[in-house]
Protein backbone atom coordinates (compact mmCIF):
# COMPACT_ATOMS: atom_id res chain seq x y z
CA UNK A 1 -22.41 -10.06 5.69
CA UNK A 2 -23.30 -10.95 2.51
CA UNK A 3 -21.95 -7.56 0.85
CA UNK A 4 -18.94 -8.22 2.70
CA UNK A 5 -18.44 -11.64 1.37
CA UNK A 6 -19.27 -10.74 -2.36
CA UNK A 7 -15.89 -8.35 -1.79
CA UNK A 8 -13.57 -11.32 -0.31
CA UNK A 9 -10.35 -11.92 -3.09
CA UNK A 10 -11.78 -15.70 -3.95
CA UNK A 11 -15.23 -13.87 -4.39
CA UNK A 12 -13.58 -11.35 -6.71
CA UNK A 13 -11.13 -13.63 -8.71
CA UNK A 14 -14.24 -15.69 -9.32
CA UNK A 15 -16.29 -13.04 -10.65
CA UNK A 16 -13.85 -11.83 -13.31
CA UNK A 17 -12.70 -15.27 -14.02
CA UNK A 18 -16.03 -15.77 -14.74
CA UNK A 19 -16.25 -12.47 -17.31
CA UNK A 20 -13.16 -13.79 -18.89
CA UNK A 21 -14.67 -17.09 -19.92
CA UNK A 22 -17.71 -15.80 -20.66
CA UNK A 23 -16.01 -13.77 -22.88
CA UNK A 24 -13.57 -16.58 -24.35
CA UNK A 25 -16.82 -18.73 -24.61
CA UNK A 26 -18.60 -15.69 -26.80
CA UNK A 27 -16.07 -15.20 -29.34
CA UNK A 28 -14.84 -18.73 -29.24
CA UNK A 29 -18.70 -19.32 -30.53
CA UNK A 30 -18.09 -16.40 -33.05
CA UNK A 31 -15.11 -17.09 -34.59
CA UNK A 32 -15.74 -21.30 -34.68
CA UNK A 33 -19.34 -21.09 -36.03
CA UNK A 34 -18.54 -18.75 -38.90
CA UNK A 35 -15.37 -20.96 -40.03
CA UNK A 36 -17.82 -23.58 -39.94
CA UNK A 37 -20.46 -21.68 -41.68
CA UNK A 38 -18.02 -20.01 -44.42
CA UNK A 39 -16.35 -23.61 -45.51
CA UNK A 40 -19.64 -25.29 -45.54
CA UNK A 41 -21.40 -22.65 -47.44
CA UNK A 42 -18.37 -22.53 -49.88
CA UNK A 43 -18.40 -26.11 -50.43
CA UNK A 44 -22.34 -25.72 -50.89
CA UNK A 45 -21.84 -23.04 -53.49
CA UNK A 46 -19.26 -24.91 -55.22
CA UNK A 47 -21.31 -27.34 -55.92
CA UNK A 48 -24.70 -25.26 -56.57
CA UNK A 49 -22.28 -23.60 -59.27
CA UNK A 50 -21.00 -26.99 -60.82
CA UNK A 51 -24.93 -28.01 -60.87
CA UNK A 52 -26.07 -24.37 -62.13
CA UNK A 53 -23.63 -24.93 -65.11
CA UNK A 54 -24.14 -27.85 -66.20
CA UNK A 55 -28.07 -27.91 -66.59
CA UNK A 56 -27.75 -23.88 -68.33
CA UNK A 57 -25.21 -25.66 -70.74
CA UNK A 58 -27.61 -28.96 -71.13
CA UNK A 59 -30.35 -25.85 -71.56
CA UNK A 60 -28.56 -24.19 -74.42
CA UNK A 61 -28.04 -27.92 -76.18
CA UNK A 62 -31.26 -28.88 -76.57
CA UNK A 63 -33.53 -30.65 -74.17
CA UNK A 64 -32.71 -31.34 -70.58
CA UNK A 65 -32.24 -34.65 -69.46
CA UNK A 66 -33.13 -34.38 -65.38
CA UNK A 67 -31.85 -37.44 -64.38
CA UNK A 68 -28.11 -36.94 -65.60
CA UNK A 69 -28.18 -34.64 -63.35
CA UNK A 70 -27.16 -35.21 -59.31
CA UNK A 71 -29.24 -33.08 -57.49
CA UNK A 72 -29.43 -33.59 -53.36
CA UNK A 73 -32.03 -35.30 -52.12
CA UNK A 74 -33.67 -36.20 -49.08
CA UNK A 75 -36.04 -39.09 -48.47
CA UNK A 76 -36.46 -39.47 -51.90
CA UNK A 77 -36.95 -36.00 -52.61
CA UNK A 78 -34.87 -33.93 -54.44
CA UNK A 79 -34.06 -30.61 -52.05
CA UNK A 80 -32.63 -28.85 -54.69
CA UNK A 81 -34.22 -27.10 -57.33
CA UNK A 82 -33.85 -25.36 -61.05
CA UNK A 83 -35.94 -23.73 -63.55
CA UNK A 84 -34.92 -22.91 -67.16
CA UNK A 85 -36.52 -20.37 -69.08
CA UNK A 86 -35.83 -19.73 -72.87
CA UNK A 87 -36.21 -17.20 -75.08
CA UNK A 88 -39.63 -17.77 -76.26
CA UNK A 89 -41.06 -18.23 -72.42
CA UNK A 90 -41.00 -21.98 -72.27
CA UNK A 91 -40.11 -23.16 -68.76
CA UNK A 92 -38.35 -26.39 -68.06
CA UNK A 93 -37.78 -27.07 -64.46
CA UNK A 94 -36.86 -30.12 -62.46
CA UNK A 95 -39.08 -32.20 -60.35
CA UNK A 96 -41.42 -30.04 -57.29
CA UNK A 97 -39.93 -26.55 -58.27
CA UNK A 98 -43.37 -25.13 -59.09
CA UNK A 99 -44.56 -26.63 -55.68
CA UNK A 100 -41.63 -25.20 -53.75
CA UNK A 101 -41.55 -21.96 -55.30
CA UNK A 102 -45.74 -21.62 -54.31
CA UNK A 103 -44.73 -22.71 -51.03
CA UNK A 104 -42.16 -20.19 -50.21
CA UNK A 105 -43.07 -18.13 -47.18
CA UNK A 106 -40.30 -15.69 -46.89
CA UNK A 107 -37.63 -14.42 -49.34
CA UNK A 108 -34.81 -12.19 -48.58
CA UNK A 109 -32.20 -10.92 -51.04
CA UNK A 110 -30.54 -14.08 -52.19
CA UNK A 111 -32.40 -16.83 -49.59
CA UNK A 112 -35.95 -17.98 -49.25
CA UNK A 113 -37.51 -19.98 -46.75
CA UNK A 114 -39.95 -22.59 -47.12
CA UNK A 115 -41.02 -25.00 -44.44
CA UNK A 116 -37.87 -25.88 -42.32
CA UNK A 117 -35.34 -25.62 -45.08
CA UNK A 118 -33.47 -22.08 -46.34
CA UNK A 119 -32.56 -21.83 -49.85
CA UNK A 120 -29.53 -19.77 -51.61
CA UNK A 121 -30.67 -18.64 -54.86
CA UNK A 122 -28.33 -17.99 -57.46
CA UNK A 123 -28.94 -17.83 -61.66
CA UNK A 124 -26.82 -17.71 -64.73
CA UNK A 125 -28.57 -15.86 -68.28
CA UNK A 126 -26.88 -16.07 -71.65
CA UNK A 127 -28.19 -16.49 -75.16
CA UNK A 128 -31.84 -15.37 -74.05
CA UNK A 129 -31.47 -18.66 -71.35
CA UNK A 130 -31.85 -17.79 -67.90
CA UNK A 131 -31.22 -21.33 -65.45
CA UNK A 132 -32.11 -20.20 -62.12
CA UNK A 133 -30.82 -22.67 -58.90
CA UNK A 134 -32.26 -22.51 -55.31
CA UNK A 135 -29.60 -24.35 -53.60
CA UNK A 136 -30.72 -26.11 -50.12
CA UNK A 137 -28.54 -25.08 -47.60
CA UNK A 138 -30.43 -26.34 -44.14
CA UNK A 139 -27.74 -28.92 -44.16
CA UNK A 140 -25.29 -25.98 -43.41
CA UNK A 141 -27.24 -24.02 -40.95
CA UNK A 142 -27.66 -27.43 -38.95
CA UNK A 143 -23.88 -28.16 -38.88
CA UNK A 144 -23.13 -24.64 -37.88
CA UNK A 145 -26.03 -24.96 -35.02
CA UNK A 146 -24.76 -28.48 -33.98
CA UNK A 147 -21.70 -26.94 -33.83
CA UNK A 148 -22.35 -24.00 -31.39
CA UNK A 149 -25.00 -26.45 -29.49
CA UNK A 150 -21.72 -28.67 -29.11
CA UNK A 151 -19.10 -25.77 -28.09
CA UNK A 152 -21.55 -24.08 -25.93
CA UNK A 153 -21.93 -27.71 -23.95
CA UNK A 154 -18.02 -28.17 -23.99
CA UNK A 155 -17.67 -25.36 -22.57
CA UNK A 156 -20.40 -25.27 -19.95
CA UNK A 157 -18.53 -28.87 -18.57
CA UNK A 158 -15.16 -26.98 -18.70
CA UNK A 159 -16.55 -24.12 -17.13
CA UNK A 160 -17.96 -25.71 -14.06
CA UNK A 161 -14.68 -27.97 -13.34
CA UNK A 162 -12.60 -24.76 -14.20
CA UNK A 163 -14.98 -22.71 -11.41
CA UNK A 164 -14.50 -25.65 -8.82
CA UNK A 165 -10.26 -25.55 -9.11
CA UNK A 166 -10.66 -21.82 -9.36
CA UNK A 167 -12.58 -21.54 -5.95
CA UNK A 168 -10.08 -24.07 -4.48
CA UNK A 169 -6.90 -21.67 -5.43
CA UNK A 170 -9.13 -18.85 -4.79
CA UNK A 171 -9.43 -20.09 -1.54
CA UNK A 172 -6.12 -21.33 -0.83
CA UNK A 173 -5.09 -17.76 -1.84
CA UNK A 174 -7.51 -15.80 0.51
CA UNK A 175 -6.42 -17.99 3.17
CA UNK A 176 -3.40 -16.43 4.39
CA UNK A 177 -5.28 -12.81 4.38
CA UNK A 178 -8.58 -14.07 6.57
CA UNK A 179 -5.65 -15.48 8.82
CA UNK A 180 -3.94 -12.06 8.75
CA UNK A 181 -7.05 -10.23 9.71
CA UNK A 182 -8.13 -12.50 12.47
CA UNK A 183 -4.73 -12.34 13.84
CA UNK A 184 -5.68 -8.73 13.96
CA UNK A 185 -9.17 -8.97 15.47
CA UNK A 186 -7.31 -11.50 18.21
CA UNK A 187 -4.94 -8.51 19.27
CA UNK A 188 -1.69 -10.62 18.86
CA UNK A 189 1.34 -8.49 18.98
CA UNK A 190 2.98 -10.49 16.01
CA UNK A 191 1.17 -11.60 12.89
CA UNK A 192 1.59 -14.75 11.39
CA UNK A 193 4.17 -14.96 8.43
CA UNK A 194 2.97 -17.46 5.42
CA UNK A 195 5.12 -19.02 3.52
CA UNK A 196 2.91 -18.57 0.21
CA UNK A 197 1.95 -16.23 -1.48
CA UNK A 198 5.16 -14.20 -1.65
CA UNK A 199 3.35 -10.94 -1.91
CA UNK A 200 0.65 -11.88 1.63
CA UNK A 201 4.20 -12.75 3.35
CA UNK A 202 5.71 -9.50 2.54
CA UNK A 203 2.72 -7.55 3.61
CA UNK A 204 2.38 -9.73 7.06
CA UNK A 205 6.40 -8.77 6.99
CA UNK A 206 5.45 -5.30 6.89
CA UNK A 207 2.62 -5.54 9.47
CA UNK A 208 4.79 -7.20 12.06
CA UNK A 209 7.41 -4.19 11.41
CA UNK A 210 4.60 -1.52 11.61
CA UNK A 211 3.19 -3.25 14.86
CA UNK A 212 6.69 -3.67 16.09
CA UNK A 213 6.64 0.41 15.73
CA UNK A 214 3.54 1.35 17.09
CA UNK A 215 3.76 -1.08 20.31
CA UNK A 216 7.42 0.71 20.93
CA UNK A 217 5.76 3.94 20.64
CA UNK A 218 3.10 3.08 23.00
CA UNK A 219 5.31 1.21 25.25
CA UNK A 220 6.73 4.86 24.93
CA UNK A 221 4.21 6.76 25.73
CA UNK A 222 3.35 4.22 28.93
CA UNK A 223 6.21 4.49 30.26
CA UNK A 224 6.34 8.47 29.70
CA UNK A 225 3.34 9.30 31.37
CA UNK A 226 4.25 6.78 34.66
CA UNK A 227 7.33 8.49 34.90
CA UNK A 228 6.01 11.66 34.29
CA UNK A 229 3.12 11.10 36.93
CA UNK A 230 5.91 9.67 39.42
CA UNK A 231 8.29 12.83 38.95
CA UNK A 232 5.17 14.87 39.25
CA UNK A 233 3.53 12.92 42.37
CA UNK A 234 7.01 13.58 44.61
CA UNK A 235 6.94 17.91 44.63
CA UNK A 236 2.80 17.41 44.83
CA UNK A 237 3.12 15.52 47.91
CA UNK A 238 6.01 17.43 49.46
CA UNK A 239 4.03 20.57 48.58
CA UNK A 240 0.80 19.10 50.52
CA UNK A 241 3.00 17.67 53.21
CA UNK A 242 4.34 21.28 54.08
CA UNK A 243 0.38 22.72 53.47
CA UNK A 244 -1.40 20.18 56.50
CA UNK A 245 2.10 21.11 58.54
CA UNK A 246 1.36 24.64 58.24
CA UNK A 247 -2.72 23.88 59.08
CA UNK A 248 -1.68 22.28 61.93
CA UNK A 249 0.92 23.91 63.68
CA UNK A 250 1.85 27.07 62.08
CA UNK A 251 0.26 29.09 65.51
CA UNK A 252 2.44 27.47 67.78
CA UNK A 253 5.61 27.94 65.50
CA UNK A 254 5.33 30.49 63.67
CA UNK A 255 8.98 30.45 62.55
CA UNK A 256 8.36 27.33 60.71
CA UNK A 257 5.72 29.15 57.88
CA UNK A 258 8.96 31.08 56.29
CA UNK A 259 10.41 28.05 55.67
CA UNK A 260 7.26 25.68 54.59
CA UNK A 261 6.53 28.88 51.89
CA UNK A 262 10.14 29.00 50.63
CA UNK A 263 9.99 25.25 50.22
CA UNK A 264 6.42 25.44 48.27
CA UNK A 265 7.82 28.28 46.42
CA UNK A 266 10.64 26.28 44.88
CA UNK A 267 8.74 23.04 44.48
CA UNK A 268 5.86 24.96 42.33
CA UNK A 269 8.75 26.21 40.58
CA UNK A 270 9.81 22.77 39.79
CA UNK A 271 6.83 21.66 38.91
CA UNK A 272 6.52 24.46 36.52
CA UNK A 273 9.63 23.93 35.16
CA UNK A 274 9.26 20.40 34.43
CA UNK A 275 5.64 20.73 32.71
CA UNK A 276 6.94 23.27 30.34
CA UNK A 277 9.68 20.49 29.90
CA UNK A 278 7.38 17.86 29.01
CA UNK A 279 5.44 20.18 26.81
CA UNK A 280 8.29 20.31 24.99
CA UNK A 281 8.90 16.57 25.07
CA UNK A 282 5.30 16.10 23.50
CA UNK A 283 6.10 18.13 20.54
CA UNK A 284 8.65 15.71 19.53
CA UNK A 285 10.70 17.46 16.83
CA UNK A 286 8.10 19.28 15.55
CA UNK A 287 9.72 22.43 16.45
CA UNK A 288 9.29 26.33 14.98
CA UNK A 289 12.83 26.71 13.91
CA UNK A 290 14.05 29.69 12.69
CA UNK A 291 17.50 28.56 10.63
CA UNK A 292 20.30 31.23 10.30
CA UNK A 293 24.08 30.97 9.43
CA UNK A 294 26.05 32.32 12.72
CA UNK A 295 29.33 32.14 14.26
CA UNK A 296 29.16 29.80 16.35
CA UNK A 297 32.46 30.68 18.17
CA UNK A 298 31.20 33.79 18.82
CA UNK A 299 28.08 32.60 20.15
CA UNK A 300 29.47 29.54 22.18
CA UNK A 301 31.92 32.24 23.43
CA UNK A 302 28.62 34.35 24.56
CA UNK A 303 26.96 31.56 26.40
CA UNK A 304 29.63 30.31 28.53
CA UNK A 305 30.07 33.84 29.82
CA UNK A 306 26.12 34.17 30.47
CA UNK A 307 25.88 30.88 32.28
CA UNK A 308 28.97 31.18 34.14
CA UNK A 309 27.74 33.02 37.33
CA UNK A 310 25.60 30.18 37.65
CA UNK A 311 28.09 27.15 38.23
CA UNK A 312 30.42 27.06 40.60
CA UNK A 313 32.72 25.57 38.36
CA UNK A 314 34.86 27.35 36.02
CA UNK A 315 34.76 26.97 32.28
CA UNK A 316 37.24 27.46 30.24
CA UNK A 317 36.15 28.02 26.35
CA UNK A 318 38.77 26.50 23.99
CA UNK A 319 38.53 27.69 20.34
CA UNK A 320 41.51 28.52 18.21
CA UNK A 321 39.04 29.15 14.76
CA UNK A 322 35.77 30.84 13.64
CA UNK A 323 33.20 28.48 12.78
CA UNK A 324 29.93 29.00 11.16
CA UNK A 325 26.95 27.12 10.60
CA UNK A 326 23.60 27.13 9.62
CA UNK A 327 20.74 26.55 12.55
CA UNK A 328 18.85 27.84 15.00
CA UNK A 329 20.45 29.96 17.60
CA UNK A 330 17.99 29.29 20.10
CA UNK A 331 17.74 25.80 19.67
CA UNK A 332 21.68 25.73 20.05
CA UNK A 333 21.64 27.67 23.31
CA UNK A 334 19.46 25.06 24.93
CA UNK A 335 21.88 22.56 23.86
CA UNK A 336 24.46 24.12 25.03
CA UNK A 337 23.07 25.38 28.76
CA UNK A 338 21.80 21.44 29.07
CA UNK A 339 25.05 19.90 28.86
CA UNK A 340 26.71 23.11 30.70
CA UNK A 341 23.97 22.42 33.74
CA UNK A 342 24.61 18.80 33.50
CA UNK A 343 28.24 19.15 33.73
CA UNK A 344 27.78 21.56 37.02
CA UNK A 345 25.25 18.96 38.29
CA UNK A 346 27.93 15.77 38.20
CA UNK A 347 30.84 17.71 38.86
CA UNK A 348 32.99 18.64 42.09
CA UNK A 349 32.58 22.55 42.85
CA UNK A 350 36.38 23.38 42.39
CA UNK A 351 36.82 21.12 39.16
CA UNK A 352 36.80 22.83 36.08
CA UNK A 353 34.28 22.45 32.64
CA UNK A 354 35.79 22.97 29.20
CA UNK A 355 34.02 23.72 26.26
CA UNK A 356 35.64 23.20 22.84
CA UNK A 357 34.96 23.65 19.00
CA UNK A 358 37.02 21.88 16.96
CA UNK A 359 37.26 20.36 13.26
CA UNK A 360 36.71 17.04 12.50
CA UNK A 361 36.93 15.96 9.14
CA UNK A 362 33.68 17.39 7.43
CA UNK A 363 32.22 17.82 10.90
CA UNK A 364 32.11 20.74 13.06
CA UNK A 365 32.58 19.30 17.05
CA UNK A 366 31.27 21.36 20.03
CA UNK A 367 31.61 19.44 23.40
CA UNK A 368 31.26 20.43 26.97
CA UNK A 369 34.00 17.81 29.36
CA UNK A 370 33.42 17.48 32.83
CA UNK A 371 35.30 16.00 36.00
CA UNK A 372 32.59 14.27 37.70
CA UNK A 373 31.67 11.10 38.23
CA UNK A 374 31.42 9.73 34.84
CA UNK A 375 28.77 7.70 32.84
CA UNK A 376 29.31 3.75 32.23
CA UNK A 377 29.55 2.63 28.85
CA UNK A 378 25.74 0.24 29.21
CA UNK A 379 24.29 3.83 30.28
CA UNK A 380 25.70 6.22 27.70
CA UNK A 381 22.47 5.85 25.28
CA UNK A 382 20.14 5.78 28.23
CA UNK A 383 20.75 9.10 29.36
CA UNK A 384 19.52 10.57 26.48
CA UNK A 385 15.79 8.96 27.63
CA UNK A 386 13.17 10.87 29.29
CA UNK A 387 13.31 10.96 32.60
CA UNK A 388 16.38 8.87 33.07
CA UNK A 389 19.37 9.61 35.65
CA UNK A 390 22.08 7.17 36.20
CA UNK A 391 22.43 5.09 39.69
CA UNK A 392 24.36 7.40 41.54
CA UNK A 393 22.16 10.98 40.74
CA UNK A 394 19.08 9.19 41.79
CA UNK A 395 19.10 11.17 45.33
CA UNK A 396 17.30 14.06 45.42
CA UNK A 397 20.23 15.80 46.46
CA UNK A 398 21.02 16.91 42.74
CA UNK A 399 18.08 18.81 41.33
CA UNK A 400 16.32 18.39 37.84
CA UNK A 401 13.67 16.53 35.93
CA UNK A 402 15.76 13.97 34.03
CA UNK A 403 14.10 15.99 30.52
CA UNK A 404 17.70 18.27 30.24
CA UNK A 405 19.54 15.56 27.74
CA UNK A 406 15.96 14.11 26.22
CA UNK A 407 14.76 17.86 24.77
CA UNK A 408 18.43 18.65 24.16
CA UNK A 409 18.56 15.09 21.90
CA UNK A 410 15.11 16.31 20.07
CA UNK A 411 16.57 20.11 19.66
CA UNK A 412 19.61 18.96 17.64
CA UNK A 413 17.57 16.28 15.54
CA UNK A 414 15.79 19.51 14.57
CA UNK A 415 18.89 21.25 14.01
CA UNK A 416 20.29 18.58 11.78
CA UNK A 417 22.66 17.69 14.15
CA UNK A 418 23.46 14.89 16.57
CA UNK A 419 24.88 14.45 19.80
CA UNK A 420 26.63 11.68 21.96
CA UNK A 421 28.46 10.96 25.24
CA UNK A 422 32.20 9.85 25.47
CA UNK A 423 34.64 9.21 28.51
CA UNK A 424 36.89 12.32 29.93
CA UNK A 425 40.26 10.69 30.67
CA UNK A 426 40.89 10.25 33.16
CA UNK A 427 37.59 11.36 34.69
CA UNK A 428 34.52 12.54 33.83
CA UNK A 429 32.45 13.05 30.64
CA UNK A 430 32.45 14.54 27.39
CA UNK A 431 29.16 16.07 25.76
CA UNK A 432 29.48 16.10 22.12
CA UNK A 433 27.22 17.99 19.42
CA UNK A 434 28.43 17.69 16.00
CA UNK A 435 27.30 19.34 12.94
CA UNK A 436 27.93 17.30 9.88
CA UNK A 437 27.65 13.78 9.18
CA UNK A 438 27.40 10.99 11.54
């Protein structure tokens, strides 16, 4: 729990909000202290070097007169100090040099420490007279130390009210996800849609969409497999009907065992038929297709001739050009014999079916027109569904699955083509697959 709250947005804005300022705070520190330091040690030297001259001229004059002299002081003593050394060795130095310079406990290049305080040395030699100056420059440290100890403290207080309206808007941003994702964990169909941030609202848009998909494609699914087990509980229970009838009675008539075995026979058939249909139907269009560029007159021309002995209709192949195009040939035949079967299904046994191929503007049209008893308009895009069979082929009198249109929808996707229903004036239907675009 606690990992997983350490990785919440607020948790992580905080933490590199809080490396930023830390940051900020570290070379604010930097930069501030040695401005500070530089000026004050400039104004420091400026006047060590006005004082340095001054006594080294006073030195090469003749005797030095101390007091003319404003050296800085502290409590009454002075915290500056200067020795002068001439030619012949005598040493002329101002008040508590000697004692400082016994006293010093550390010296480093140009400073020296003694006590609390931190010197700057710095000398000047000409005409055999060296003036040396150790210039006090604690006063500088301290303002540069004051001066972190008061950024530091500045920034602590803006820090903490900083963290406190960062947290809030940290918060106030996480918000709308932790609302997302218990939306999520409550199973609601639709997720709520903030109005802030705009980026949380778009991905809560995109949710709902993506939710809106998957529920349609298991509302999908649902409904396939009750249809599926209602189309497949009907020849089961015929089939086991016509199995206890033949338990029961098939001594006393035997005549009646021909016909119980014919009607298995063509049930199991059924059934067989209509699982390798919804094998099919599972695959969606994830198809093997082999793509080849065919006539497709010649191979329309073909088909009709194959399936003919099969209807009872006639059909009548119109084509006045040679078309090719580029698909699968077996994928087209299945097209093809659906909408043929389809038509001999709907259709009066003396009508006739005609099949043509024509041009349409960059499209190539191939459509199968019936006589029978027509589709209404509010069905058209139904028929295309699994299982589905308009109102008046719901008898069992008119054999098939309701799969013939569905896999014959999913072979053309696959093909690159599409296909569509349309009236036959002034009866009947028209079955359309068109190659090109829609």
């Amino acid at each position: 729990m606690v990992n997983n709250k350490s990785k919440t947005s607020a948790s992580l804005i905080t933490k590199v909000s809080t490396r930023i300022f830390l940051i900020f705070t570290l070379l604010n520190v930097l930069v501030i202290s040695a401005v500070v330091a530089f000026s004050s040690l400039q104004i420091r030297e400026s006047e060590g070097a006005s004082i340095l001259s001054s006594v080294h001229e006073a030195a090469q004059n003749g005797n030095i007169n101390w007091k003319e002299f404003e050296l800085g002081e502290e409590d009454g003593e002075r915290s500056d100090f200067i020795r002068v050394t001439r030619p012949s060795g005598a040493v002329d130095e101002s008040h508590g040099t000697t004692q400082f310079l016994k006293s010093r406990s550390l010296r480093w290049g140009y400073f020296s420490l003694s006590d609390d305080d931190v010197f700057w040395y710095s000398s000047v030699t000409s005409h055999g007279i060296k003036t040396e100056l150790w210039l006090d420059i604690t006063i500088v440290l301290n303002m540069v130390l004051r001066t972190i100890v008061a950024i530091v403290i500045t920034m602590l207080v803006v820090y903490v009210g900083a963290m406190i309206a960062l947290k809030r808007s940290a918060k106030r941003i996480s918000q709308p996800i932790e609302a997302l994702a218990k939306a999520t964990n409550m199973e609601k169909s639709e997720l709520i849609v903030p109005d802030f941030p705009v980026e949380v609202e778009r991905l809560a848009k995109s949710f709902n969409q993506l939710l809106g998909r998957l529920n349609q494609k298991i509302e999908q699914e649902q409904q396939f497999v009750s249809d599926a087990s209602h189309e497949l509980r009907t020849p089961v229970a015929a089939i086991r009907g016509h199995v206890t009838l033949l338990k029961r009675r098939w001594r006393e008539h035997p005549e009646i065992v021909e016909d119980s075995l014919n009607y298995i026979d063509e049930e199991s058939l059924r059934m067989k038929r209509m699982i390798e249909e919804l094998l099919t139907i599972s695959r969606g269009n994830h198809f093997s297709m082999e793509n080849e560029r065919f006539d497709l007159s010649e191979f329309t021309d073909r088909t009709v001739k194959e399936i003919q002995p099969a209807l009872t209709q006639k059909v009548i192949f119109e084509n006045d050009l040679s078309f090719s195009v580029n698909a699968d040939r077996a994928a087209i035949q299945k097209i093809l014999v659906a909408f043929l079967e389809n038509a001999g299904k709907y259709s009066p046994a003396d009508s006739k079916i005609i099949v043509r191929l024509r041009e349409q503007g960059d499209s190539i049209d191939l459509s199968v027109a019936d006589e029978g008893i027509g589709i209404a308009d509010e069905e058209k895009e139904k028929i295309f569904e699994r299982f589905y069979r308009v109102d008046k082929s719901r008898s069992s009198e008119i054999p098939g699955t309701g799969l013939g249109l569905a896999i014959a929808k999913q072979y053309a996707e696959a093909c690159g083509a599409w296909i569509f229903v349309s009236d036959n004036l002034p009866q009947g239907s028209v079955f359309h697959l068109v190659f090109g675009p829609k």
